[in-house]
Protein backbone atom coordinates (compact mmCIF):
# COMPACT_ATOMS: atom_id res chain seq x y z
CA UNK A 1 0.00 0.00 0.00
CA UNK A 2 2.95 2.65 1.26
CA UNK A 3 4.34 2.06 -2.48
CA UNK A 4 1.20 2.46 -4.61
CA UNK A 5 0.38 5.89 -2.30
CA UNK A 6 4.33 6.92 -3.26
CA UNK A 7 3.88 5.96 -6.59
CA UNK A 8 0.84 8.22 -7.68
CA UNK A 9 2.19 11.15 -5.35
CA UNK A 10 5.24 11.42 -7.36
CA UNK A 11 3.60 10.75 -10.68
CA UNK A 12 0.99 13.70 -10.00
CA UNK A 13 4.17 15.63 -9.02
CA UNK A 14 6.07 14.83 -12.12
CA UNK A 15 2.58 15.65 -14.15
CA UNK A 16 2.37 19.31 -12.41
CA UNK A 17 6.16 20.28 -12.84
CA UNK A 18 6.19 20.50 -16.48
CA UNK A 19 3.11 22.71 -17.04
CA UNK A 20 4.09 25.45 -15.10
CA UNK A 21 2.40 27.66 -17.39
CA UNK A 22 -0.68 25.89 -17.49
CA UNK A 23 -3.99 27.32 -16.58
CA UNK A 24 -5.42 26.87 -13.30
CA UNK A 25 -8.38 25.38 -14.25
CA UNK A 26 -6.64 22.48 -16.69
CA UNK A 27 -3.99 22.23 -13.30
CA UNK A 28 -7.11 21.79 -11.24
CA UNK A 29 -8.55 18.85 -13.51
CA UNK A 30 -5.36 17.26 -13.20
CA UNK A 31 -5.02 16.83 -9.64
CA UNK A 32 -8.45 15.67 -9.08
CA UNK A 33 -7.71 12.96 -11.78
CA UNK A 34 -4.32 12.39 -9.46
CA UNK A 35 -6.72 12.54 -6.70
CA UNK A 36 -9.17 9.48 -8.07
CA UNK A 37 -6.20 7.28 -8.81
CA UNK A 38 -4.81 7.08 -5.53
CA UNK A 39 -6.78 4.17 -3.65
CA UNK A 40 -6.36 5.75 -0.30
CA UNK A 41 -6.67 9.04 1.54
CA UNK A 42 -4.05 11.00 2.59
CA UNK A 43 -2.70 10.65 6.04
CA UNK A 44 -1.27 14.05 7.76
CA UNK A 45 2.34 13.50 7.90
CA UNK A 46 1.96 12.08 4.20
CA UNK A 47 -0.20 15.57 3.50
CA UNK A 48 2.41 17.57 5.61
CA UNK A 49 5.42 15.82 3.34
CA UNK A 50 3.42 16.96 0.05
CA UNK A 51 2.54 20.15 0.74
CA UNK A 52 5.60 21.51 2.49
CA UNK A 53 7.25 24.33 1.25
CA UNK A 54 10.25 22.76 -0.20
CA UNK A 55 8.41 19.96 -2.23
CA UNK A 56 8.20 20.27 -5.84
CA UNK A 57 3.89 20.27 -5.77
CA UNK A 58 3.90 23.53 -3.63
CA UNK A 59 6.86 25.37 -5.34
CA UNK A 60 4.53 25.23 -8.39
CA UNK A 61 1.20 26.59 -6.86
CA UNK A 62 3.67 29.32 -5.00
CA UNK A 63 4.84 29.84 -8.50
CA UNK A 64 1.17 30.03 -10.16
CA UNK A 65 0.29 32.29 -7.53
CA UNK A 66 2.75 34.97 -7.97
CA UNK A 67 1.99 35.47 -11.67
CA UNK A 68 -1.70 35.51 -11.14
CA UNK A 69 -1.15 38.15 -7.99
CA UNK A 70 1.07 39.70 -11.09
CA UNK A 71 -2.08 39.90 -13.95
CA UNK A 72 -3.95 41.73 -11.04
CA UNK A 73 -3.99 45.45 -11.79
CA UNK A 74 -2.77 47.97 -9.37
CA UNK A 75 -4.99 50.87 -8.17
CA UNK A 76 -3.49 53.77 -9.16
CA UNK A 77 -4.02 57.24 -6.71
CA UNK A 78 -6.26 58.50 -8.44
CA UNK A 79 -8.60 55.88 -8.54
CA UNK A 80 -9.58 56.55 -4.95
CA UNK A 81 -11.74 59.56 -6.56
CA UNK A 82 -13.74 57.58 -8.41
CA UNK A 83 -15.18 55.64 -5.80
CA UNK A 84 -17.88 58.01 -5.30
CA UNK A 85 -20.40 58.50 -7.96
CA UNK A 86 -20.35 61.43 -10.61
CA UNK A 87 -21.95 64.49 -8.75
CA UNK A 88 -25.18 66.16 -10.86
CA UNK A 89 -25.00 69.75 -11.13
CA UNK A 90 -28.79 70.54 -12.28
CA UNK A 91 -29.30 69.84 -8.82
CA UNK A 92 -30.14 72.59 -7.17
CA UNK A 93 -29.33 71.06 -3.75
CA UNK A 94 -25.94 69.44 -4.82
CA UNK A 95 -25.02 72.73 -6.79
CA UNK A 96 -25.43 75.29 -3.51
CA UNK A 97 -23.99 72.07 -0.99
CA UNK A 98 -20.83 71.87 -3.28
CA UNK A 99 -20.79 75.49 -3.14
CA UNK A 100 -21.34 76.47 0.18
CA UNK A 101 -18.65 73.43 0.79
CA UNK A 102 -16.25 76.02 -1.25
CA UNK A 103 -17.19 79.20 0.01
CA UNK A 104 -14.37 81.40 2.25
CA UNK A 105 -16.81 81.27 5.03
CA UNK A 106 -17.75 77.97 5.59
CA UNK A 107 -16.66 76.75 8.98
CA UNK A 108 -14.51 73.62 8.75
CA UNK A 109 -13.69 71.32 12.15
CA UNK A 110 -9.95 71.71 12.19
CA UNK A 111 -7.54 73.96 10.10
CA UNK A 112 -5.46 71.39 8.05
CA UNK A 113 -2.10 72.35 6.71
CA UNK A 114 -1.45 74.51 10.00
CA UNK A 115 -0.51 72.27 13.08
CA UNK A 116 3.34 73.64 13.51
CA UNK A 117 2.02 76.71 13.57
CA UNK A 118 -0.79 76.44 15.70
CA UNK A 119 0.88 74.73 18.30
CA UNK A 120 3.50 77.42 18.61
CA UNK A 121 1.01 80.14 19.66
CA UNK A 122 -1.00 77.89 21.53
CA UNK A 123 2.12 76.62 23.70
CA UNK A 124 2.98 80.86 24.02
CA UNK A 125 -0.66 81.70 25.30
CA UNK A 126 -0.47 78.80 27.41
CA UNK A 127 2.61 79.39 29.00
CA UNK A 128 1.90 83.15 29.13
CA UNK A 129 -1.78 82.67 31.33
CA UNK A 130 -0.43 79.82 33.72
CA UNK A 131 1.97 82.03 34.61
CA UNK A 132 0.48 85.13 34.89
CA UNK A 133 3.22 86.56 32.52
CA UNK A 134 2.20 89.28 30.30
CA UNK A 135 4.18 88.90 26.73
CA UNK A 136 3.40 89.87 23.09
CA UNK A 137 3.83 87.70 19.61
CA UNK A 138 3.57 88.81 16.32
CA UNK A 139 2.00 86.50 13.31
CA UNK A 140 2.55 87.34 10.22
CA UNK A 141 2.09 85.83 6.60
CA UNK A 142 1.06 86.46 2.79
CA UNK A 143 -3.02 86.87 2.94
CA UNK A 144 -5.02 83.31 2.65
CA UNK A 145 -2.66 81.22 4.44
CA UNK A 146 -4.66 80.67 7.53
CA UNK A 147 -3.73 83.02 10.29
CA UNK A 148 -6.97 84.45 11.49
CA UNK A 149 -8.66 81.32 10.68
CA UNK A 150 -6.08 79.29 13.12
CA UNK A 151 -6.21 81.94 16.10
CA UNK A 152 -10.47 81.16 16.09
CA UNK A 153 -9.28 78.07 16.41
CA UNK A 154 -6.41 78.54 18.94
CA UNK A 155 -9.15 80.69 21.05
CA UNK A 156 -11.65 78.15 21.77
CA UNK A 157 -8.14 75.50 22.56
CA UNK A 158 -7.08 77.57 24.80
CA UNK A 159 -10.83 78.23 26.93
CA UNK A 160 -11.21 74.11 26.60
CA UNK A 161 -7.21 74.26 28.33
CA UNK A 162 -7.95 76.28 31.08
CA UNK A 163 -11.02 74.33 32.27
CA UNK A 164 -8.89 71.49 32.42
CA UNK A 165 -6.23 72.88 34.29
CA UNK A 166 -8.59 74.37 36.71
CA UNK A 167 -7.25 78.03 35.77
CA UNK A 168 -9.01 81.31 35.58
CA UNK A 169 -9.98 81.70 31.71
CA UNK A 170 -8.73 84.88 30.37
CA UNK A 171 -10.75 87.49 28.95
CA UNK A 172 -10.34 87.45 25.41
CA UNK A 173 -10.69 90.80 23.21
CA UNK A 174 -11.06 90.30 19.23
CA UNK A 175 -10.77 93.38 17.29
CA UNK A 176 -9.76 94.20 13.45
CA UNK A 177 -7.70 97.33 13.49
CA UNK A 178 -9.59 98.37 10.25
CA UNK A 179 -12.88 99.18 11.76
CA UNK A 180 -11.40 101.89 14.24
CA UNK A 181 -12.41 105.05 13.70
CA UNK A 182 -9.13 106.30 15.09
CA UNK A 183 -5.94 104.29 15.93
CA UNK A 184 -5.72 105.63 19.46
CA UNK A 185 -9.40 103.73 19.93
CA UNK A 186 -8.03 100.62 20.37
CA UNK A 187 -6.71 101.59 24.02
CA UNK A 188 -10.74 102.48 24.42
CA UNK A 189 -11.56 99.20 23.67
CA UNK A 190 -8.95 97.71 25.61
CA UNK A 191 -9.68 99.57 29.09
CA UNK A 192 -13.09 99.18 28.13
CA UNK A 193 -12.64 95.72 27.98
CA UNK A 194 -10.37 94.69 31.33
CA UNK A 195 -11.91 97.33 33.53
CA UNK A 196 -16.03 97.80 32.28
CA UNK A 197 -17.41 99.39 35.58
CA UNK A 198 -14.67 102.36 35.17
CA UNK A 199 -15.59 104.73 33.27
CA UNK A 200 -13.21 106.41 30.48
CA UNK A 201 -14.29 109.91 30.00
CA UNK A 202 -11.89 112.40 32.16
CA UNK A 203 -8.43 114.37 32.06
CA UNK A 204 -6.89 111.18 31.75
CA UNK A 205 -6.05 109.30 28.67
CA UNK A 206 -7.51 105.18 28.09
CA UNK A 207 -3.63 104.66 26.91
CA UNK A 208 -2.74 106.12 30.81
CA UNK A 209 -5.70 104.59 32.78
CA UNK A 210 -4.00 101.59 31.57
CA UNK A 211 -0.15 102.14 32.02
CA UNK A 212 -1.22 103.34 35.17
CA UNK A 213 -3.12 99.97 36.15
CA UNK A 214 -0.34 98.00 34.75
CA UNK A 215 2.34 99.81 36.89
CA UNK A 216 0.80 99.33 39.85
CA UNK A 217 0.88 96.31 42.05
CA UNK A 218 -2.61 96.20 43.66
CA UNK A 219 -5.02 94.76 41.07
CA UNK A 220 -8.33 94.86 41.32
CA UNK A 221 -9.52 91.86 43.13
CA UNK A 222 -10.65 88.97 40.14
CA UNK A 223 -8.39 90.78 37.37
CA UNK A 224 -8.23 88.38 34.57
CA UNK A 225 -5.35 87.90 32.21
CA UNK A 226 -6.25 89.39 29.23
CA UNK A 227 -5.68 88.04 25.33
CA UNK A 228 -6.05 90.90 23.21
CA UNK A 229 -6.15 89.60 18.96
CA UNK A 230 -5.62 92.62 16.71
CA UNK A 231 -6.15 91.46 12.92
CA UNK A 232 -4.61 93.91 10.32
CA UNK A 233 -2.25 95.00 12.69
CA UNK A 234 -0.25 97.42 9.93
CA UNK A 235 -3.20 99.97 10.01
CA UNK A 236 -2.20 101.00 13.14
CA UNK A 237 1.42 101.86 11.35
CA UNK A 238 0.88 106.15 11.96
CA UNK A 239 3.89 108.52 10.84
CA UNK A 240 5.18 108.47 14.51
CA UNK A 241 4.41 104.79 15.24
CA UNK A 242 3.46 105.96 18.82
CA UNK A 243 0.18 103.93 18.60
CA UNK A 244 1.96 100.72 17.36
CA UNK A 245 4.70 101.42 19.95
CA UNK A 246 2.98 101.81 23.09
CA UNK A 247 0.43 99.01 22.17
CA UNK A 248 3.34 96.38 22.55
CA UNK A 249 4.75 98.44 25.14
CA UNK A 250 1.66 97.77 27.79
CA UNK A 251 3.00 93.81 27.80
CA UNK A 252 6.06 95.43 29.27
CA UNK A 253 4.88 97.24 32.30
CA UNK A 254 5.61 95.65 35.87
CA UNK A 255 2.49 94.35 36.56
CA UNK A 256 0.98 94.30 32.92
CA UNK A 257 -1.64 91.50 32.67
CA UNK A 258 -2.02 91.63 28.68
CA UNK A 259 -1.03 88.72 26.11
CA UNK A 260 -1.05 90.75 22.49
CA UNK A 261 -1.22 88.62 19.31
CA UNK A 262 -0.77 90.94 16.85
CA UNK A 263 -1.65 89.51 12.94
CA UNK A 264 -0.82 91.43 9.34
CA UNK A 265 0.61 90.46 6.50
CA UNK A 266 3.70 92.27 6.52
CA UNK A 267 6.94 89.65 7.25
CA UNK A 268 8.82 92.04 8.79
CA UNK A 269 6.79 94.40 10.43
CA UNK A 270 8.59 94.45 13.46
CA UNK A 271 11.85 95.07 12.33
CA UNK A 272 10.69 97.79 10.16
CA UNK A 273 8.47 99.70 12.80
CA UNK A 274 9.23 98.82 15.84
CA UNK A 275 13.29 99.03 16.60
CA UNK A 276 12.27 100.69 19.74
CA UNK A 277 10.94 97.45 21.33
CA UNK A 278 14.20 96.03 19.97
CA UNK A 279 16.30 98.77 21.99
CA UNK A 280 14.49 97.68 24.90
CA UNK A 281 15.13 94.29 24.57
CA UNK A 282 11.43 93.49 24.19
CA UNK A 283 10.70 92.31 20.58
CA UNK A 284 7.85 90.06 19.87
CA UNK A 285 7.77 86.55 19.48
CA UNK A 286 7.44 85.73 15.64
CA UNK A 287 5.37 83.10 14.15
CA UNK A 288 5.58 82.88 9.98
CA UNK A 289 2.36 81.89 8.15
CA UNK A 290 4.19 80.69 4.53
CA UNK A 291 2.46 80.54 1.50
CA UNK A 292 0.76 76.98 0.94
CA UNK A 293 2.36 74.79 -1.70
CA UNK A 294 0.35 72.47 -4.25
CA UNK A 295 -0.11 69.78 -1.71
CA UNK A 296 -1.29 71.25 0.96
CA UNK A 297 -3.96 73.30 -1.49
CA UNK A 298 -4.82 69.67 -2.58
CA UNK A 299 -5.48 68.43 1.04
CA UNK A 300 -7.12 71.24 2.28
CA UNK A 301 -10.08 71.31 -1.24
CA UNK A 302 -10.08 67.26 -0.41
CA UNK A 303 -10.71 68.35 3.09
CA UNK A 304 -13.87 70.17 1.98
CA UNK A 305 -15.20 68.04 -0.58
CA UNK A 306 -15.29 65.07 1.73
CA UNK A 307 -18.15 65.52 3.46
CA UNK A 308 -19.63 65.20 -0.39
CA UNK A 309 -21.16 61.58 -1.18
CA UNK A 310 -20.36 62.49 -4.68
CA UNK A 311 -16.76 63.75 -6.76
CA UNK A 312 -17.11 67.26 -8.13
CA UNK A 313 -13.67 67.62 -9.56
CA UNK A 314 -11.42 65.62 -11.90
CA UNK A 315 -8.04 65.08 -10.04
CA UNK A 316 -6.33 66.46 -12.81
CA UNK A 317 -8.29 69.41 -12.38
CA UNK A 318 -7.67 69.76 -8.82
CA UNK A 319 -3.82 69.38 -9.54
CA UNK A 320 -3.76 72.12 -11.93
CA UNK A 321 -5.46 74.73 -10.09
CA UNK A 322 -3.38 73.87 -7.10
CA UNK A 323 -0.13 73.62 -8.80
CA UNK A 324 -0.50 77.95 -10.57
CA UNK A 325 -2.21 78.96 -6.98
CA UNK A 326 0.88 77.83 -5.13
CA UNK A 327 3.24 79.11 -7.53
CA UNK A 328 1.61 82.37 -8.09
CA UNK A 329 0.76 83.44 -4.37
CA UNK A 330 -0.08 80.12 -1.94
CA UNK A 331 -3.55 81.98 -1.37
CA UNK A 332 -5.89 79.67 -0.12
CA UNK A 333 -8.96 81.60 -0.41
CA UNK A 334 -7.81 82.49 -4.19
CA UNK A 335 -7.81 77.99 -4.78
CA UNK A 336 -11.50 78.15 -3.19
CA UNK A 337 -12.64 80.60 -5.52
CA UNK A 338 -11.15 79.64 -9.08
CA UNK A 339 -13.01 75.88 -8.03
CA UNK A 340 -16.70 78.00 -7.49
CA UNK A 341 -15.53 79.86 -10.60
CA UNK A 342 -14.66 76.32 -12.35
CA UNK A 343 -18.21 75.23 -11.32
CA UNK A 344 -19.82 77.87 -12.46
CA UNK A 345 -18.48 77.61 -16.54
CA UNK A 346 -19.37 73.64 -16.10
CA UNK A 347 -22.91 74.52 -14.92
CA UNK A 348 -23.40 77.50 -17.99
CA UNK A 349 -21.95 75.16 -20.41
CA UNK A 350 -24.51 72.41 -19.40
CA UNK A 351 -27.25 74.54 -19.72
CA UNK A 352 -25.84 75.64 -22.99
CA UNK A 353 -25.63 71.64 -24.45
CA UNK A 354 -29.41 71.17 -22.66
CA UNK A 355 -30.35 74.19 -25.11
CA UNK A 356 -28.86 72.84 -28.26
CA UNK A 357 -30.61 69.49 -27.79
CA UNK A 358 -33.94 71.16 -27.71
CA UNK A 359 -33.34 73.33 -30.05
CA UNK A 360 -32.02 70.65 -32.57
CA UNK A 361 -34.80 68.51 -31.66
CA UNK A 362 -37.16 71.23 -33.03
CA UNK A 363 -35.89 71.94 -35.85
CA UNK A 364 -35.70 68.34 -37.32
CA UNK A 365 -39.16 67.64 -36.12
CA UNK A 366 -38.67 65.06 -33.78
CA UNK A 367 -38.02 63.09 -36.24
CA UNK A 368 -35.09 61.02 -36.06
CA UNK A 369 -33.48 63.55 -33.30
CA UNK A 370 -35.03 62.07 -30.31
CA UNK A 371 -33.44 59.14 -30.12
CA UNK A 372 -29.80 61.43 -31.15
CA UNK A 373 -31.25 63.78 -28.36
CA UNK A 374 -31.24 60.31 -25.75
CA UNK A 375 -28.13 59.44 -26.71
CA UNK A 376 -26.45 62.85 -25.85
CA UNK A 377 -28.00 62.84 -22.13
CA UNK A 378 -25.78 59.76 -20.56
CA UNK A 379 -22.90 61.75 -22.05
CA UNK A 380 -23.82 65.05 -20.53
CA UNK A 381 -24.12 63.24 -17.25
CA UNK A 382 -20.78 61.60 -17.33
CA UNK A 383 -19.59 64.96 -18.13
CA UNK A 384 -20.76 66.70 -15.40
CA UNK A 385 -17.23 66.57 -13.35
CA UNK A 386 -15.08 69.53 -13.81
CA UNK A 387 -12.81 68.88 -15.80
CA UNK A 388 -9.26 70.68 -17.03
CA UNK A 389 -10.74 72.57 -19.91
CA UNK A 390 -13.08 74.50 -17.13
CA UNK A 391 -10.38 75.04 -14.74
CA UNK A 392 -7.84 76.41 -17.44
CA UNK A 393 -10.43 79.30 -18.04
CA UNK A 394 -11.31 79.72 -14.47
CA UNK A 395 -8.08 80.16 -14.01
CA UNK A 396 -7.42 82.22 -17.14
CA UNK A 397 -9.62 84.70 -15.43
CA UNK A 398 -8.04 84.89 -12.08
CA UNK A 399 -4.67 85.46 -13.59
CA UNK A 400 -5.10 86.55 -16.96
CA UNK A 401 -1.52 88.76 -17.38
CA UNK A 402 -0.02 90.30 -21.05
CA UNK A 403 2.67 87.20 -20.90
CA UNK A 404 0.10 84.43 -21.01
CA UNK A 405 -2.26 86.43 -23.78
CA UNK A 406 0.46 87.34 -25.45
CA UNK A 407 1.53 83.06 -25.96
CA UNK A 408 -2.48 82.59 -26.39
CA UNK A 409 -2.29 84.70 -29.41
CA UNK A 410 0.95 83.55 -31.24
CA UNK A 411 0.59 81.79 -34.68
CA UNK A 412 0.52 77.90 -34.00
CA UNK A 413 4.19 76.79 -35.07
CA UNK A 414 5.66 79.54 -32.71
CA UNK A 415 3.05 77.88 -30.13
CA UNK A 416 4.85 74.33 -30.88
CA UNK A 417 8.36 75.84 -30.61
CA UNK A 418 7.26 76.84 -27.30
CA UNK A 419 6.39 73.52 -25.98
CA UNK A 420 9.19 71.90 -27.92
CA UNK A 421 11.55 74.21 -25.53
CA UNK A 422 9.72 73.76 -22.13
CA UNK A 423 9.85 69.85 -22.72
CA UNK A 424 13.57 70.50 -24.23
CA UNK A 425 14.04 72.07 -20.59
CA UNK A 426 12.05 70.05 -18.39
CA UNK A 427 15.39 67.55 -18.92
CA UNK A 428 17.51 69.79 -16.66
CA UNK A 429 19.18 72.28 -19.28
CA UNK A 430 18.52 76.01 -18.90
CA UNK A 431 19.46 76.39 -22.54
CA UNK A 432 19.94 74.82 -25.65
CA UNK A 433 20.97 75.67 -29.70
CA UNK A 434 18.55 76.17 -31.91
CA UNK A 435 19.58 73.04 -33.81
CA UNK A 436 18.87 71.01 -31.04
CA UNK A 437 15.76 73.00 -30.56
CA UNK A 438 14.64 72.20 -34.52
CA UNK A 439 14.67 68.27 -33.62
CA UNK A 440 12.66 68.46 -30.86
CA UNK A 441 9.98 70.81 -32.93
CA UNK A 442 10.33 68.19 -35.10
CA UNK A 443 9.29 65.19 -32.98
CA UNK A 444 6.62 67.15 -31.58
CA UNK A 445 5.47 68.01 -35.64
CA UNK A 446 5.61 64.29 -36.53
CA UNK A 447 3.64 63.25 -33.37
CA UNK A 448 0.93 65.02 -34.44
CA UNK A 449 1.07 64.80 -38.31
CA UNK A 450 1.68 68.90 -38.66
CA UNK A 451 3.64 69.39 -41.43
CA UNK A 452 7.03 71.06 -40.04
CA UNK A 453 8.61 74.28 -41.27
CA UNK A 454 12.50 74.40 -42.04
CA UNK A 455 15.85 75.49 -40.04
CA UNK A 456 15.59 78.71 -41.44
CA UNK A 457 11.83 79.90 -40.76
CA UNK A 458 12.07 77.87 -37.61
CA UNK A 459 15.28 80.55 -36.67
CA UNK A 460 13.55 83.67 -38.13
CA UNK A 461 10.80 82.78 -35.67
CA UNK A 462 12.95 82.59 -32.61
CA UNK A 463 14.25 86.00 -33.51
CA UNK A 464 10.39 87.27 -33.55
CA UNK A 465 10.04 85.25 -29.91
CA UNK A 466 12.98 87.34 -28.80
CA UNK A 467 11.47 90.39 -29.87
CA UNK A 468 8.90 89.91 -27.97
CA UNK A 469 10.68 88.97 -24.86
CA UNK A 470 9.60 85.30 -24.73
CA UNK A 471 13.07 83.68 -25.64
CA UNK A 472 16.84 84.77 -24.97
CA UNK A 473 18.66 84.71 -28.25
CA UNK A 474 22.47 84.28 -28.36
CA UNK A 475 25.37 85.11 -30.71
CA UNK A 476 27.06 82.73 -32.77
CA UNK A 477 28.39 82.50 -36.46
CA UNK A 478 26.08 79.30 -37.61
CA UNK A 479 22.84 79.73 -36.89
CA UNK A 480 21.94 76.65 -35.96
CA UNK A 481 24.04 77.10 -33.42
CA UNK A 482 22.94 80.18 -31.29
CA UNK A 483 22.09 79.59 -27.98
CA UNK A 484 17.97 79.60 -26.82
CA UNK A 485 16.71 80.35 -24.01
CA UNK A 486 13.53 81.09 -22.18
CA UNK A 487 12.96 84.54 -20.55
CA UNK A 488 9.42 83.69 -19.11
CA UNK A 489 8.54 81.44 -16.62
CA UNK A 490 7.83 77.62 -17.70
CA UNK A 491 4.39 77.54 -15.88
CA UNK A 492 3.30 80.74 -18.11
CA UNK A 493 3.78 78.52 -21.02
CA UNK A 494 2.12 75.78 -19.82
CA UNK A 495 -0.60 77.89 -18.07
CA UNK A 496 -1.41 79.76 -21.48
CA UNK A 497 -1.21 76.58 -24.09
CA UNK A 498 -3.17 73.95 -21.53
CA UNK A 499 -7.36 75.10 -22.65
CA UNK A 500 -6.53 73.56 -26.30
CA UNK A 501 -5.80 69.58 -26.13
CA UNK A 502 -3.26 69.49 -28.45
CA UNK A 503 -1.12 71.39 -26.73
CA UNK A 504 -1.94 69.66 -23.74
CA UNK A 505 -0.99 66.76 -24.81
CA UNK A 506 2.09 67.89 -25.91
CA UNK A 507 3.46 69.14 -22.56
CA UNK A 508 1.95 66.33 -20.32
């Protein structure tokens, strides 16, 4: 018995090695057949010999395994935005959620992008209140990179904090400098604030009430600390600076219970306009809002949209916009509103196609155009993302400059030479002859079955790109051999040629 069970193990091994590239199912009929023509069952050590890693049986199912796990495609990225269905933008409700989801003013949970930051001020005002230490920090940054946005946040941190800690919460005074009347009112508002049973008309000033209270030791009994938040701090810059000055200069005085967060958009601010507070060796803490970069405009749209059962945008489209916001300013509020912008062409240009349908459905009749007309309304629906082509002109509006009109208006083989140079460049050279130049216009003619133009026309129009400040030209006695350069920016290029596919195509 032992020898018959050996004999048809080793024949249905001997079978099975050979047709390693077999199909699974023809494998599968195999062994069963192996299977019938052994006259007894498998004991367990026999079953543990067989299918142990090292004999021949397994190393052939391992191997099967491995190129099926290989067939399998991968999911790209991308593909996670796809999981949700195609939104519908003749929706009136999905059209103002997806809006409202956009909109500057929508309230999200937590400020994304900004943690670093936040922390920093948070760990100052902490520090500053369980101490009783008066102090002053300055944030600054480009506008729409979250600063006042964060210190709503940081506000209602530091409140939760204090409860915690079993500390008295400090009183908390939010003002934009803008909407004073005067710049001397914020000290009204300030004494106003700490002290409300004292009244502020009389000889003396608000600004001395409050030195006065801060240079004194007895307090009145329950003073709180006090967080004062002044937004659009540089309107308070006067020719003397004596209202800037003395406003940091309160978190100085012996007894001073003040913690001033002072927010504008001016970098350096305090080492422009306030070298007194230097002198006196009490400069501000500095906290630096910088500009966001494509990724972080990315995650912070994604962070919107997901509360969206549906996908708005095509990722493409989300890439582009993000990619010319953070290399033209990092504005964050600037990326909300080219998307609402993007939306809006999308929506006018289905209304547009709904139009044309009826109207074509009229005038044949109804017809044969019906059944045309029910053919075009699955496509307008799987349309209804935004796509590139919507975001190029939302963005065309937002930063429509001479340079990228100027590219958007050039005949169409100047147009190619264009993109034959920024993909000429995108290889690490900053410049390059125009004979090299002519073979890559060439490739890029042949691609697209444009018939090309010569050496000669192709140099006389580099000449007229110089002229017009596009392209560096430089000297040489063959001219195939002067040097070519470009004078613009790369992303102008691409950022002016990307609404017409062909070009499009050509750059990606």
């Amino acid at each position: 018995m032992p020898t018959i069970v050996d004999r048809s193990l080793s024949s249905a091994a001997a079978e099975v090695q050979p047709n390693v590239n077999a199909s699974p199912q023809k494998r599968m009929l195999r062994s069963d057949t192996a299977k019938q023509s052994s006259p007894m069952k498998l004991k367990s050590p026999r079953r543990f010999m067989v299918d142990s890693p090292n004999s021949p049986a397994t190393r052939v199912k391992t191997e099967l395994a491995e190129k099926l796990t290989i067939k399998t495609p991968v999911k790209k990225l991308s593909d996670s935005f796809l999981d949700k269905p195609v939104w519908n933008p003749t929706d009136v409700n999905q059209l103002s959620a997806v809006k409202e989801a956009l909109h500057v003013s929508t309230e999200q949970p937590t400020v994304v992008c900004r943690e670093d930051e936040q922390k920093k001020i948070l760990e100052f005002c902490k520090q500053c209140v369980k101490h009783e230490k008066a102090g002053s920090l300055y944030v600054c940054g480009l506008p729409g990179t979250g600063k006042s946005l964060s210190m709503d946040k940081i506000k209602g941190c530091l409140i939760d904090w204090t409860q915690e800690e079993g500390l008295q919460q400090p009183d908390v005074l939010t003002l934009n400098c803008t909407s004073l009347t005067n710049t001397a009112d914020i000290f009204t508002k300030i004494l106003t604030s700490c002290q409300p049973q004292k009244k502020t008309r009389g000889p003396t000033s608000p600004l001395k009430q409050i030195q006065n209270s801060y240079s004194q030791k007895q307090q009145s009994p329950g003073m709180r600390m006090m967080l004062i938040i002044a937004d659009e701090l540089d309107y308070l810059i006067t020719k003397d600076r004596s209202v800037l000055h003395e406003l940091f200069l309160l978190t100085t005085k012996p007894f001073s219970r003040c913690i001033l967060i002072g927010i504008a958009n001016a970098i350096d601010l305090a080492d422009r306009f306030l070298p007194k507070l230097q002198s006196l060796n009490c400069k501000p803490m500095v906290v630096t809002f910088r500009a966001y970069s494509k990724d972080q405009i990315i995650k912070i749209i994604q962070q919107r949209l997901k509360v969206l059962p549906y996908m708005v945008f095509q990722p493409q489209a989300l890439e582009f916009c993000a990619r010319k916001v953070a290399s033209a300013s990092g504005d964050m509020r600037k990326a909300l509103g080219i998307c609402r912008s993007a939306i809006e062409i999308l929506e006018a240009e289905i209304i547009e196609t709904k139009c044309d349908i009826n109207f074509s459905a009229i005038d044949n009749g109804f017809s044969e155009q019906p059944t045309a007309a029910a053919c075009e309304i699955p496509k307008m629906h799987e349309n209804n993302v935004v796509r590139m082509d919507h975001m190029a002109v939302a963005l065309s509006k937002a930063y429509r400059s001479p340079v990228v009109e100027t590219i958007q208006s050039l005949p169409q083989h100047q147009q190619i030479i264009l993109c034959s140079a920024v993909k000429l460049f995108r290889r690490g050279k900053k410049d390059t002859t125009i004979g090299e130049l002519n073979k890559f216009y060439m490739d890029v003619c042949k691609s697209t079955q444009i018939p090309p133009i010569g050496i000669v026309e192709l140099s006389s129009m580099c000449r007229v790109l110089s002229d017009q400040g596009i392209l560096k030209l430089g000297q040489s006695r063959e001219e195939k051999l002067r040097r070519v350069a470009l004078k613009i920016d790369e992303a102008d290029i691409t950022f002016a040629l990307q609404g017409v596919r062909y070009f499009r195509n050509c750059l990606q």
